[in-house]
N, C-alpha and C. Protein backbone atom coordinates (compact mmCIF):
# COMPACT_ATOMS: atom_id res chain seq x y z
N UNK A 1 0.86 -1.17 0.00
CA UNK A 1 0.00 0.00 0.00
C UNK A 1 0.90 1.23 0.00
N UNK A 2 0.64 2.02 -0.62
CA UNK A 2 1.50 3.55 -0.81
C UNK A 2 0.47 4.50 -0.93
N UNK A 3 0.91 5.80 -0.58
CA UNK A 3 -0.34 7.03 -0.33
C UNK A 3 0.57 7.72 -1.55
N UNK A 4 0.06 8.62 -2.37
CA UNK A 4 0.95 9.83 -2.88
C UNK A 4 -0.40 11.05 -3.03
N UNK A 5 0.30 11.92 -3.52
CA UNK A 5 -0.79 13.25 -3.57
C UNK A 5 -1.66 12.68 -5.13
N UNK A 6 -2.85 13.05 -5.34
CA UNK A 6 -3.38 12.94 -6.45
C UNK A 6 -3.01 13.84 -7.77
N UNK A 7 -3.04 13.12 -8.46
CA UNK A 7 -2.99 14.33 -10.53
C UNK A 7 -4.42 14.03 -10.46
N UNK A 8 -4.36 14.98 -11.96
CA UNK A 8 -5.97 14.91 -12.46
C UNK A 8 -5.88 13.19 -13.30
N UNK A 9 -4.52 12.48 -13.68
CA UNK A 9 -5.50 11.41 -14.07
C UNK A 9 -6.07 10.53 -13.09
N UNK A 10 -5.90 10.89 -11.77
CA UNK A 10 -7.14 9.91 -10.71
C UNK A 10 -8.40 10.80 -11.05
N UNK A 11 -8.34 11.85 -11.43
CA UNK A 11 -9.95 12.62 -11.01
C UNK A 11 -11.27 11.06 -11.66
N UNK A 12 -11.25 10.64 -12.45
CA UNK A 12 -12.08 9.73 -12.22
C UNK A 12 -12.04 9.14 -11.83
N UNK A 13 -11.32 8.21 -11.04
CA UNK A 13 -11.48 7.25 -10.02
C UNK A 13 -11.70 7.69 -8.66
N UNK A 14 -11.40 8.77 -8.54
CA UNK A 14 -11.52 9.83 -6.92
C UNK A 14 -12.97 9.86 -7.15
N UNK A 15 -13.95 10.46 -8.51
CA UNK A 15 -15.29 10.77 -8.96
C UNK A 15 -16.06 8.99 -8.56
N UNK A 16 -15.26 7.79 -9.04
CA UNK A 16 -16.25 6.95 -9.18
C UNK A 16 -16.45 6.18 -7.79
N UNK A 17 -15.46 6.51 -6.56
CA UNK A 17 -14.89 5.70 -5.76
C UNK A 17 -15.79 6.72 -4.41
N UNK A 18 -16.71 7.94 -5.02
CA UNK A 18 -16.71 8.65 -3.85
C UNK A 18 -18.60 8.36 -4.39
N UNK A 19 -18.94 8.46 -5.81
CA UNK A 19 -20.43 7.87 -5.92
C UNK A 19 -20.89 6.74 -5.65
N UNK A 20 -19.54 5.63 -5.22
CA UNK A 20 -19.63 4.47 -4.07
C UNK A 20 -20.85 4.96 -2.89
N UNK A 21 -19.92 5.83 -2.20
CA UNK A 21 -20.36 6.26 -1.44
C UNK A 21 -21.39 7.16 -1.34
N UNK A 22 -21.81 7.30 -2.64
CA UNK A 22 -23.46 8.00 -2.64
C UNK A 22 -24.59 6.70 -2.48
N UNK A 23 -24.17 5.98 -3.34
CA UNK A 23 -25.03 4.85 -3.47
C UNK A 23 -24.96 4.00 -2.13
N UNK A 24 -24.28 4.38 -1.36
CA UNK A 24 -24.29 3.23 0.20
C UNK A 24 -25.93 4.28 0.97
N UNK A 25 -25.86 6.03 0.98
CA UNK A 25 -27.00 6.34 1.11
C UNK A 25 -26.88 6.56 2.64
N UNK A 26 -25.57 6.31 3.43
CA UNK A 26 -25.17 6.51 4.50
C UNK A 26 -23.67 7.41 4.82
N UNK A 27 -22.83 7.51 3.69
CA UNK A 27 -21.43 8.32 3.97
C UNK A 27 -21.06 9.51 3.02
N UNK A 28 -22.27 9.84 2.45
CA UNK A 28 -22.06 11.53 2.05
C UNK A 28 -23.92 11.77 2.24
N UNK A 29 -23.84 13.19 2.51
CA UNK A 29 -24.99 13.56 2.23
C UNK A 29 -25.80 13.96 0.26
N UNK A 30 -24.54 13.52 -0.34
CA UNK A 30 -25.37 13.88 -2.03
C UNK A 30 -26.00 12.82 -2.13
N UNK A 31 -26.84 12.83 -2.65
CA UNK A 31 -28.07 11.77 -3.60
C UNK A 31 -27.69 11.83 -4.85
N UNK A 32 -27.06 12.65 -5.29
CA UNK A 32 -27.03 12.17 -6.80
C UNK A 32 -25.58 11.91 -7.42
N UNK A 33 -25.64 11.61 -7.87
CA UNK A 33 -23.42 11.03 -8.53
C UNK A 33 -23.22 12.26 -9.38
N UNK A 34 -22.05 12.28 -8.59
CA UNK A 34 -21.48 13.58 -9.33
C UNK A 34 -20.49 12.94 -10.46
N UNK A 35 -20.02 14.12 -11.19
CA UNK A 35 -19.39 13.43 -12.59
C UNK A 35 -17.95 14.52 -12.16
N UNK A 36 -16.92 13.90 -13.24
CA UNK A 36 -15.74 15.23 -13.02
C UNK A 36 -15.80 16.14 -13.34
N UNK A 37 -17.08 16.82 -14.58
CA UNK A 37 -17.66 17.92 -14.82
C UNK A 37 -17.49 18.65 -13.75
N UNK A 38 -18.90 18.21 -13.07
CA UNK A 38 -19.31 18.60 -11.86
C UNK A 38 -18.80 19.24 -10.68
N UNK A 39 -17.49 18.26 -10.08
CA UNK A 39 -16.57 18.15 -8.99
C UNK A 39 -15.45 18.82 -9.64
N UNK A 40 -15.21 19.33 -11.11
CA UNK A 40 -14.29 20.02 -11.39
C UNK A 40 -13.24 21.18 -10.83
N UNK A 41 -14.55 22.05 -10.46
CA UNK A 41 -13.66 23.58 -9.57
C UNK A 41 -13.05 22.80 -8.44
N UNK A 42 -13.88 22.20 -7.61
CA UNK A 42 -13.35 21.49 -6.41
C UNK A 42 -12.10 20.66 -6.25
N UNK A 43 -11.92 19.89 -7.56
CA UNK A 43 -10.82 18.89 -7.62
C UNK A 43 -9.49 19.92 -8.12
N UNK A 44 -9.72 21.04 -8.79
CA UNK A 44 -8.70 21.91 -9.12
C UNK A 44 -8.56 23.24 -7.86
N UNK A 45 -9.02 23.09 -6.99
CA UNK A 45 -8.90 23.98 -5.86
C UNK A 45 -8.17 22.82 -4.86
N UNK A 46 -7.70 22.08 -5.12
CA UNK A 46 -6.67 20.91 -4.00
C UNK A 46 -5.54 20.86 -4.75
N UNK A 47 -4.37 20.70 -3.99
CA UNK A 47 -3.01 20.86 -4.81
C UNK A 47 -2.28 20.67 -3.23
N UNK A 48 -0.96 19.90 -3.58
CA UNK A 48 0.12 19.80 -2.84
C UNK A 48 0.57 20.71 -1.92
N UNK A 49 0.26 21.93 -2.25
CA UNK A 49 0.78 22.53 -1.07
C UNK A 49 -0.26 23.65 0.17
N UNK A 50 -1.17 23.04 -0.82
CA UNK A 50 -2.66 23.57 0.03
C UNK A 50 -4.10 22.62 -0.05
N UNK A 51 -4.32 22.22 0.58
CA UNK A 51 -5.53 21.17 0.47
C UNK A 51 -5.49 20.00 -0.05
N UNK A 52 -4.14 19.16 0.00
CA UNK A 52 -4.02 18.44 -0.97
C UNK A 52 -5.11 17.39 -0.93
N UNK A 53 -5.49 16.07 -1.93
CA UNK A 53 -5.94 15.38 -2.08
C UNK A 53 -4.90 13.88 -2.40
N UNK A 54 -5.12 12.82 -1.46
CA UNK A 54 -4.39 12.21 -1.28
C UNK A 54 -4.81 10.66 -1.73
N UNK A 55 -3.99 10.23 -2.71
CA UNK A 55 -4.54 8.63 -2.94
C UNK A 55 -4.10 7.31 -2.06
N UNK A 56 -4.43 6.39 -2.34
CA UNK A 56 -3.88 5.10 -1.62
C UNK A 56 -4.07 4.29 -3.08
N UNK A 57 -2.99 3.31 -3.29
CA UNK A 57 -2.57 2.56 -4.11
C UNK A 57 -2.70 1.48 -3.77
N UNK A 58 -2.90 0.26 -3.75
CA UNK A 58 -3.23 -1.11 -3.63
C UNK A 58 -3.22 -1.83 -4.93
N UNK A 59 -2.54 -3.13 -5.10
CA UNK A 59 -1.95 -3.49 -5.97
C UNK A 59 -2.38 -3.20 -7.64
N UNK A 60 -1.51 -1.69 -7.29
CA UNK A 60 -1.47 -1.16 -8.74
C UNK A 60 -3.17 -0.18 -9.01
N UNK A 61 -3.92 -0.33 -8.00
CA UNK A 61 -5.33 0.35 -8.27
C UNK A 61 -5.19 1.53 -7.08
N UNK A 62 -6.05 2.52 -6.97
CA UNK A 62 -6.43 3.78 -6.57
C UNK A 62 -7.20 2.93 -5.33
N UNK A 63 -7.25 2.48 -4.31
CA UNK A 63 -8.12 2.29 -3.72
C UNK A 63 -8.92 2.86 -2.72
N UNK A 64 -8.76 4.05 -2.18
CA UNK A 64 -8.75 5.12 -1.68
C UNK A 64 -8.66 6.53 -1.70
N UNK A 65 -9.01 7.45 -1.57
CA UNK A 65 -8.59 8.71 -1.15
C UNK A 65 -9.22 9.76 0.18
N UNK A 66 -8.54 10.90 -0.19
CA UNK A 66 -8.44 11.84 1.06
C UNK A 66 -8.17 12.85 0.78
N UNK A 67 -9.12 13.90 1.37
CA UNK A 67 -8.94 15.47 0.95
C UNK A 67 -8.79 16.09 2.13
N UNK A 68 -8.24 17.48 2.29
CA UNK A 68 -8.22 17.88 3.12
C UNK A 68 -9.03 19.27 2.84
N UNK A 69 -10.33 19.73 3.18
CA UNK A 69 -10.57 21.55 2.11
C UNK A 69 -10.47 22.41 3.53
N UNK A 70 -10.44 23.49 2.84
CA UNK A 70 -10.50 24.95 3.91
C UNK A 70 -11.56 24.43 4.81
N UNK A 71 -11.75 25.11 5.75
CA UNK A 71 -12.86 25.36 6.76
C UNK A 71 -13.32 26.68 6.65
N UNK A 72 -14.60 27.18 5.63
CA UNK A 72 -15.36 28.74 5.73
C UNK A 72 -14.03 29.15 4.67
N UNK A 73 -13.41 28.92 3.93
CA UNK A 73 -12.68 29.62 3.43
C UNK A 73 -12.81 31.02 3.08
N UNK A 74 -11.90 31.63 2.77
CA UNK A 74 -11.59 33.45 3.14
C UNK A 74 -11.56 33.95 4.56
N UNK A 75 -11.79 33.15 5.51
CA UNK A 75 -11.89 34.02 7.00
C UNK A 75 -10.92 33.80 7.34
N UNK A 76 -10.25 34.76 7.77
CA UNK A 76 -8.71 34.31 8.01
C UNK A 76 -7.91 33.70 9.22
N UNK A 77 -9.12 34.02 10.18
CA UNK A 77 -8.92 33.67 11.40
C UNK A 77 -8.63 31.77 11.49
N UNK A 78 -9.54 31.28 10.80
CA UNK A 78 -9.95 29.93 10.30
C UNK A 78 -8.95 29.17 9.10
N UNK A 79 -7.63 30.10 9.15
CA UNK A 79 -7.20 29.09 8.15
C UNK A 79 -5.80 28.35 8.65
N UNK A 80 -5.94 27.66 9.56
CA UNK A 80 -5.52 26.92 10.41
C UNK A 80 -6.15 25.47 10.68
N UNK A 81 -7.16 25.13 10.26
CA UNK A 81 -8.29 24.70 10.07
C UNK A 81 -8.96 23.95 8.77
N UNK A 82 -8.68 22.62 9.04
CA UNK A 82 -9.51 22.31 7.89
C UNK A 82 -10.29 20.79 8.11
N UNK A 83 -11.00 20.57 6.80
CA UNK A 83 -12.29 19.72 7.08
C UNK A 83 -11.83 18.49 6.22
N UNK A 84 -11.33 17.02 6.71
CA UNK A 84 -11.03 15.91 6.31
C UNK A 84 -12.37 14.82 5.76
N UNK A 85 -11.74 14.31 4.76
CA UNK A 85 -13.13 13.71 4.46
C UNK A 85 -12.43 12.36 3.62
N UNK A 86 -12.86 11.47 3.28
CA UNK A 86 -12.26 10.25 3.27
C UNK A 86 -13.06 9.09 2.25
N UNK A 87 -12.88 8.17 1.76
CA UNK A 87 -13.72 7.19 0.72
C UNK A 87 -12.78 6.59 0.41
N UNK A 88 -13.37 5.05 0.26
CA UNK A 88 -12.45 3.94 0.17
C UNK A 88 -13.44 2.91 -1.06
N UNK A 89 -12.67 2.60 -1.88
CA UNK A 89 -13.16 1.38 -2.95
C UNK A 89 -13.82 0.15 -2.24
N UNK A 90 -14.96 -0.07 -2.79
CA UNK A 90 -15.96 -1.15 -2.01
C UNK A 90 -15.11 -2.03 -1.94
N UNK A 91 -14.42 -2.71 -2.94
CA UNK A 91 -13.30 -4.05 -3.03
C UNK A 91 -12.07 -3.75 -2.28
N UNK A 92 -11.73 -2.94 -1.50
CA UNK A 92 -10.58 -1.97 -0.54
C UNK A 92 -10.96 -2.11 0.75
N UNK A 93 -11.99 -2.02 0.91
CA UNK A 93 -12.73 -1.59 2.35
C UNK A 93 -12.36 -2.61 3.47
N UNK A 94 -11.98 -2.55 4.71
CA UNK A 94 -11.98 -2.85 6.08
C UNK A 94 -10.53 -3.86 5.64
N UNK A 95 -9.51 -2.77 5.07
CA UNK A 95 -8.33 -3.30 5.10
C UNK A 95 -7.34 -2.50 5.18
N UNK A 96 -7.54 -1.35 6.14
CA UNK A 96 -6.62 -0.42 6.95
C UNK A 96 -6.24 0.66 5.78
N UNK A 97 -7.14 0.98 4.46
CA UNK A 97 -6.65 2.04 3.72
C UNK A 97 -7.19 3.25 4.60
N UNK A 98 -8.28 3.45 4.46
CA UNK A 98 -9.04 4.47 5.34
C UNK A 98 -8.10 5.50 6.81
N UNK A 99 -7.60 4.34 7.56
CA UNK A 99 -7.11 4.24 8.46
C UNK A 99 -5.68 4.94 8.25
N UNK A 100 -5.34 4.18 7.40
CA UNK A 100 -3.36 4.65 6.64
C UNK A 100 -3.64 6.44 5.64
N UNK A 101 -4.91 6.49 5.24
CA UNK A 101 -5.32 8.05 4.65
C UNK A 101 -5.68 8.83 5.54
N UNK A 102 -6.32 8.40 6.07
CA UNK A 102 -6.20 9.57 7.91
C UNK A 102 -4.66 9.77 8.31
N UNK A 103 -4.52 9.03 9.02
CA UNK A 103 -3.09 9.11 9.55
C UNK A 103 -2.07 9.75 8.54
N UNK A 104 -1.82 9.42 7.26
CA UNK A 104 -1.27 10.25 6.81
C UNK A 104 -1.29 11.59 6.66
N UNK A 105 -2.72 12.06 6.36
CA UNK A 105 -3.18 13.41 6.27
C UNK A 105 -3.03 13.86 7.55
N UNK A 106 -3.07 13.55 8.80
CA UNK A 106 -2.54 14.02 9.82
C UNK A 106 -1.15 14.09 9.89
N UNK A 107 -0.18 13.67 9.79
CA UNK A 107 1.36 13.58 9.74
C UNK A 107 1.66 14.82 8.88
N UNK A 108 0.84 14.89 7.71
CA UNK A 108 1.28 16.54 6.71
C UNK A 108 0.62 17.54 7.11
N UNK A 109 0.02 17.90 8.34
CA UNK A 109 -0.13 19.01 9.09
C UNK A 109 0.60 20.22 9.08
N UNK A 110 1.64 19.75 10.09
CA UNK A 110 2.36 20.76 10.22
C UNK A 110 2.68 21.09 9.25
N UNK A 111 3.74 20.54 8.37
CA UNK A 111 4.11 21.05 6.53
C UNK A 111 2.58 21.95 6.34
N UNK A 112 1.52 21.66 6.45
CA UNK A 112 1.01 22.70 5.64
C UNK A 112 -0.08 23.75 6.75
N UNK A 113 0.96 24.03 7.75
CA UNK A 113 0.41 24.77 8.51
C UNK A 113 -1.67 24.68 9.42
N UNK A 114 -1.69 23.20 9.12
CA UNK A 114 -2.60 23.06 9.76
C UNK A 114 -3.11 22.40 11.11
N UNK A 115 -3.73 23.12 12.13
CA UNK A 115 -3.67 22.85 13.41
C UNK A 115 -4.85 21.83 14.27
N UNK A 116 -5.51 22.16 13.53
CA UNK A 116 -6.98 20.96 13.59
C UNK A 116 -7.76 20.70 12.50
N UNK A 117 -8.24 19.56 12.90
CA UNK A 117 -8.67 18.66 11.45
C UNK A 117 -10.30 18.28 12.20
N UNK A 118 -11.50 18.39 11.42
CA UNK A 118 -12.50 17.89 11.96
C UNK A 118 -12.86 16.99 10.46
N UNK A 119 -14.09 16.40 10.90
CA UNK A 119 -14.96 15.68 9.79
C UNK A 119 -16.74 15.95 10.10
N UNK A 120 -16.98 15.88 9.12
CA UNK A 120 -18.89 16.20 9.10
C UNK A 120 -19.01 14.76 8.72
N UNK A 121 -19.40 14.24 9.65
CA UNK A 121 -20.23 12.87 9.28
C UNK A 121 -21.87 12.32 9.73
N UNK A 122 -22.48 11.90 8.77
CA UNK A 122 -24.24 11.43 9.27
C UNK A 122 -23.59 10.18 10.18
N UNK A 123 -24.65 10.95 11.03
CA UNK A 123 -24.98 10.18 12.32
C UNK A 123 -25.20 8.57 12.28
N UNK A 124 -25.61 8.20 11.24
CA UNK A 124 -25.53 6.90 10.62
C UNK A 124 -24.63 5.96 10.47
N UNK A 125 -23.21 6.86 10.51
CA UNK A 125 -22.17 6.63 9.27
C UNK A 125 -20.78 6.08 10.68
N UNK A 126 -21.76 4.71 11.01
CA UNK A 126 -20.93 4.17 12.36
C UNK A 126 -19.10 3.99 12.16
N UNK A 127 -18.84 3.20 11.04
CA UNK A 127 -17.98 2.67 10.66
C UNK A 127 -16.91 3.96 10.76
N UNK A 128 -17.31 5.27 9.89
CA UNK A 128 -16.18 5.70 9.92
C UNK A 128 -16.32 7.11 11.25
N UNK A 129 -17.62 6.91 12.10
CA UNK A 129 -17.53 7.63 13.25
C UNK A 129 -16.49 6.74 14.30
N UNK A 130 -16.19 5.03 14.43
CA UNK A 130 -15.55 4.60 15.09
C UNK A 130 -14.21 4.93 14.44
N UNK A 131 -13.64 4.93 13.31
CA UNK A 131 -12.51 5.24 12.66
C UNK A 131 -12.25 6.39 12.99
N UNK A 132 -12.91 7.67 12.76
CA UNK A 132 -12.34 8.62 13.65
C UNK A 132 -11.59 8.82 15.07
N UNK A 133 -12.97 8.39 15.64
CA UNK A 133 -12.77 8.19 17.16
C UNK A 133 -11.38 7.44 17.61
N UNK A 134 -11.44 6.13 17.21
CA UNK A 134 -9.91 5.45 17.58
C UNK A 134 -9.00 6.63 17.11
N UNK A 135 -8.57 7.05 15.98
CA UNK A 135 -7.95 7.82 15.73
C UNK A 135 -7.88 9.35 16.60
N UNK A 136 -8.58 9.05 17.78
CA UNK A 136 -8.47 10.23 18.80
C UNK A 136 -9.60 11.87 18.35
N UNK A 137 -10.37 11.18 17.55
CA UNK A 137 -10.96 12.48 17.04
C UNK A 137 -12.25 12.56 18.33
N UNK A 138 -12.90 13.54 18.58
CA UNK A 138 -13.61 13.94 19.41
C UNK A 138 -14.99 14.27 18.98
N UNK A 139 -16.28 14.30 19.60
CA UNK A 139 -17.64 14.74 18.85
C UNK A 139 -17.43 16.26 19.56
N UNK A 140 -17.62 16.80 18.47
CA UNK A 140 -17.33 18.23 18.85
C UNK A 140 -18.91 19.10 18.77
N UNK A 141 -19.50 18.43 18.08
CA UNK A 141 -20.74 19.29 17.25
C UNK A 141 -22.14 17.96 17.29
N UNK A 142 -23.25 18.67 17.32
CA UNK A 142 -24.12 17.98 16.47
C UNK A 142 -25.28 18.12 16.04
N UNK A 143 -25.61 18.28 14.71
CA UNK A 143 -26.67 18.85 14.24
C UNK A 143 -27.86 18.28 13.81
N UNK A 144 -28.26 17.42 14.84
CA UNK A 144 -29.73 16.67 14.85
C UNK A 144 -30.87 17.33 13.48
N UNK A 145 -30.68 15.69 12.65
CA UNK A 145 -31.67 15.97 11.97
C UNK A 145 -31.65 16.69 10.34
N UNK A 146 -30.35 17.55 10.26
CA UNK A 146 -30.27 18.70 9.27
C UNK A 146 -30.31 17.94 8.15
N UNK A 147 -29.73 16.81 7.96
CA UNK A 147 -29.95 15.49 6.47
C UNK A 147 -31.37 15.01 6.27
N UNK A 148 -31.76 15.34 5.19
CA UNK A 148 -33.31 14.22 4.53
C UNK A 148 -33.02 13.76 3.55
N UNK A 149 -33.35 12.17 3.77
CA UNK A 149 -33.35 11.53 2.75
C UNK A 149 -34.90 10.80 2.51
N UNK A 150 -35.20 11.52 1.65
CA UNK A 150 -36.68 11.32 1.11
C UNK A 150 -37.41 11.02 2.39
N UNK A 151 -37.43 12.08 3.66
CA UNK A 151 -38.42 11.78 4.47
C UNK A 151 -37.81 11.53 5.81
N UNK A 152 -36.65 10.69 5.85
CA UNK A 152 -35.88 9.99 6.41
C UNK A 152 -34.90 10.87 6.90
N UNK A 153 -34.97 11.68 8.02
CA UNK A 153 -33.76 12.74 8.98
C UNK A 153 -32.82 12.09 9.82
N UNK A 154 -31.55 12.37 9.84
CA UNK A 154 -30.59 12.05 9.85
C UNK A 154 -29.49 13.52 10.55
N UNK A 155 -28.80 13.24 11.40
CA UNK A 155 -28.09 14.32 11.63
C UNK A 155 -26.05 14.31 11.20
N UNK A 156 -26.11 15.45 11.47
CA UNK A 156 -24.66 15.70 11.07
C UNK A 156 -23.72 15.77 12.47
N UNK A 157 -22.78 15.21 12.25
CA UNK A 157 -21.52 14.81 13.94
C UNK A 157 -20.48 15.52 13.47
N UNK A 158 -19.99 16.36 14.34
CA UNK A 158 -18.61 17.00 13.72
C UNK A 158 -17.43 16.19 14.96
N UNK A 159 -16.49 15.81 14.15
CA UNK A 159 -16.04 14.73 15.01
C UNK A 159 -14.46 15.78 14.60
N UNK A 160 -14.10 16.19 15.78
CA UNK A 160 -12.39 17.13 15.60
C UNK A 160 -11.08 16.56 16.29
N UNK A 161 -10.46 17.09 15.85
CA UNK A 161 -8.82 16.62 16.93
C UNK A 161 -7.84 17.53 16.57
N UNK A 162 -7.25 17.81 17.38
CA UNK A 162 -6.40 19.22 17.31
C UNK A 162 -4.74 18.41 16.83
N UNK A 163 -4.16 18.80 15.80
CA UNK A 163 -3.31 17.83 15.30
C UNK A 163 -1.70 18.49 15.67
N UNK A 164 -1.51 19.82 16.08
CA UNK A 164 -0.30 20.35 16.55
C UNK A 164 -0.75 21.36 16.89
C-alpha cells in the first residue's frame, strides 16, 4: 500500500470511488453522482501545497482517497483549520486504507500549517464515526436531523482533533 498526492489522471477514479459512497446512502450527504464535470472547480482547488488530495494505491489500483478543504474559506482567522473527508473502494474496504489516509493526512499538518482537522459525518455513518474516534478524534458538534433523505432525517456529527 502507498499514499501519494493525487494528478488529475485519478480525477475519475476519486469521482467513481466517492459515488460508491453516494449509493451506500449513508457516507455523504449527495443523492445524486457527481461526474468530473461537476466536482471540477473542487478537484482543481486541492493541490500539494494547500488542500491536498491524497490517494492510496493497492496493488497497482487507486483504492482510496483523502482530501483535506478549507474550513469557511476566506476568514482568516480559520485558516488553520480544515475539514477531512475520506472514501475507500468497495473491493478496498476494512483493510486499513481508510485508516493509513487519515493518519497520513494528519502527519502533513504541520508542513502545511494546519492545526486541527474535523470531519462532518451522518450520524448513521458508524464505521467511519468509530474510525475517527480510535484515531483520537472527538464529537465536537451535532446537528440533529439537518440530512433528509426522502423523508428519512438524519443528523450531522462534527467529530475534531487538534493535530499540533
Amino acid at each position: 500500500m502507498s499514499i501519494r498526492f493525487s494528478s488529475q489522471v485519478d480525477w475519475p477514479v476519486i469521482i467513481e470511488i466517492y459515488n460508491q459512497a453516494v449509493a451506500l446512502g449513508n457516507a455523504t450527504a449527495d443523492t445524486v453522482p457527481a461526474t468530473v464535470e461537476s466536482r471540477r472547480a473542487w478537484l482543481k482547488s486541492h493541490g500539494e501545497t494547500n488542500y491536498p488530495i491524497y490517494v492510496c494505491e493497492r496493488d497497482g489500483e487507486v483504492a482510496g482517497w483523502c482530501s483535506l478543504s478549507p474550513y469557511r474559506a476566506g476568514r482568516e482567522a480559520l485558516r488553520y483549520t480544515a475539514e477531512i473527508s475520506y472514501y475507500v473502494s468497495e473491493k478496498h474496504r476494512r483493510k486499513g486504507v481508510a485508516s493509513s489516509l487519515v493518519l497520513h493526512a494528519i502527519e502533513d499538518c504541520p508542513r502545511l500549517s494546519i492545526k486541527t482537522l474535523f470531519g462532518i459525518l451522518l450520524e448513521t455513518n458508524e464505521s467511519s464515526i468509530g474510525l475517527l474516534k480510535k484515531l483520537s478524534f472527538a464529537e465536537w458538534g451535532n446537528l440533529p436531523g439537518v440530512a433528509d433523505f426522502d423523508g428519512v432525517e438524519c443528523g450531522h456529527l462534527y467529530l475534531g482533533r487538534r493535530v499540533q
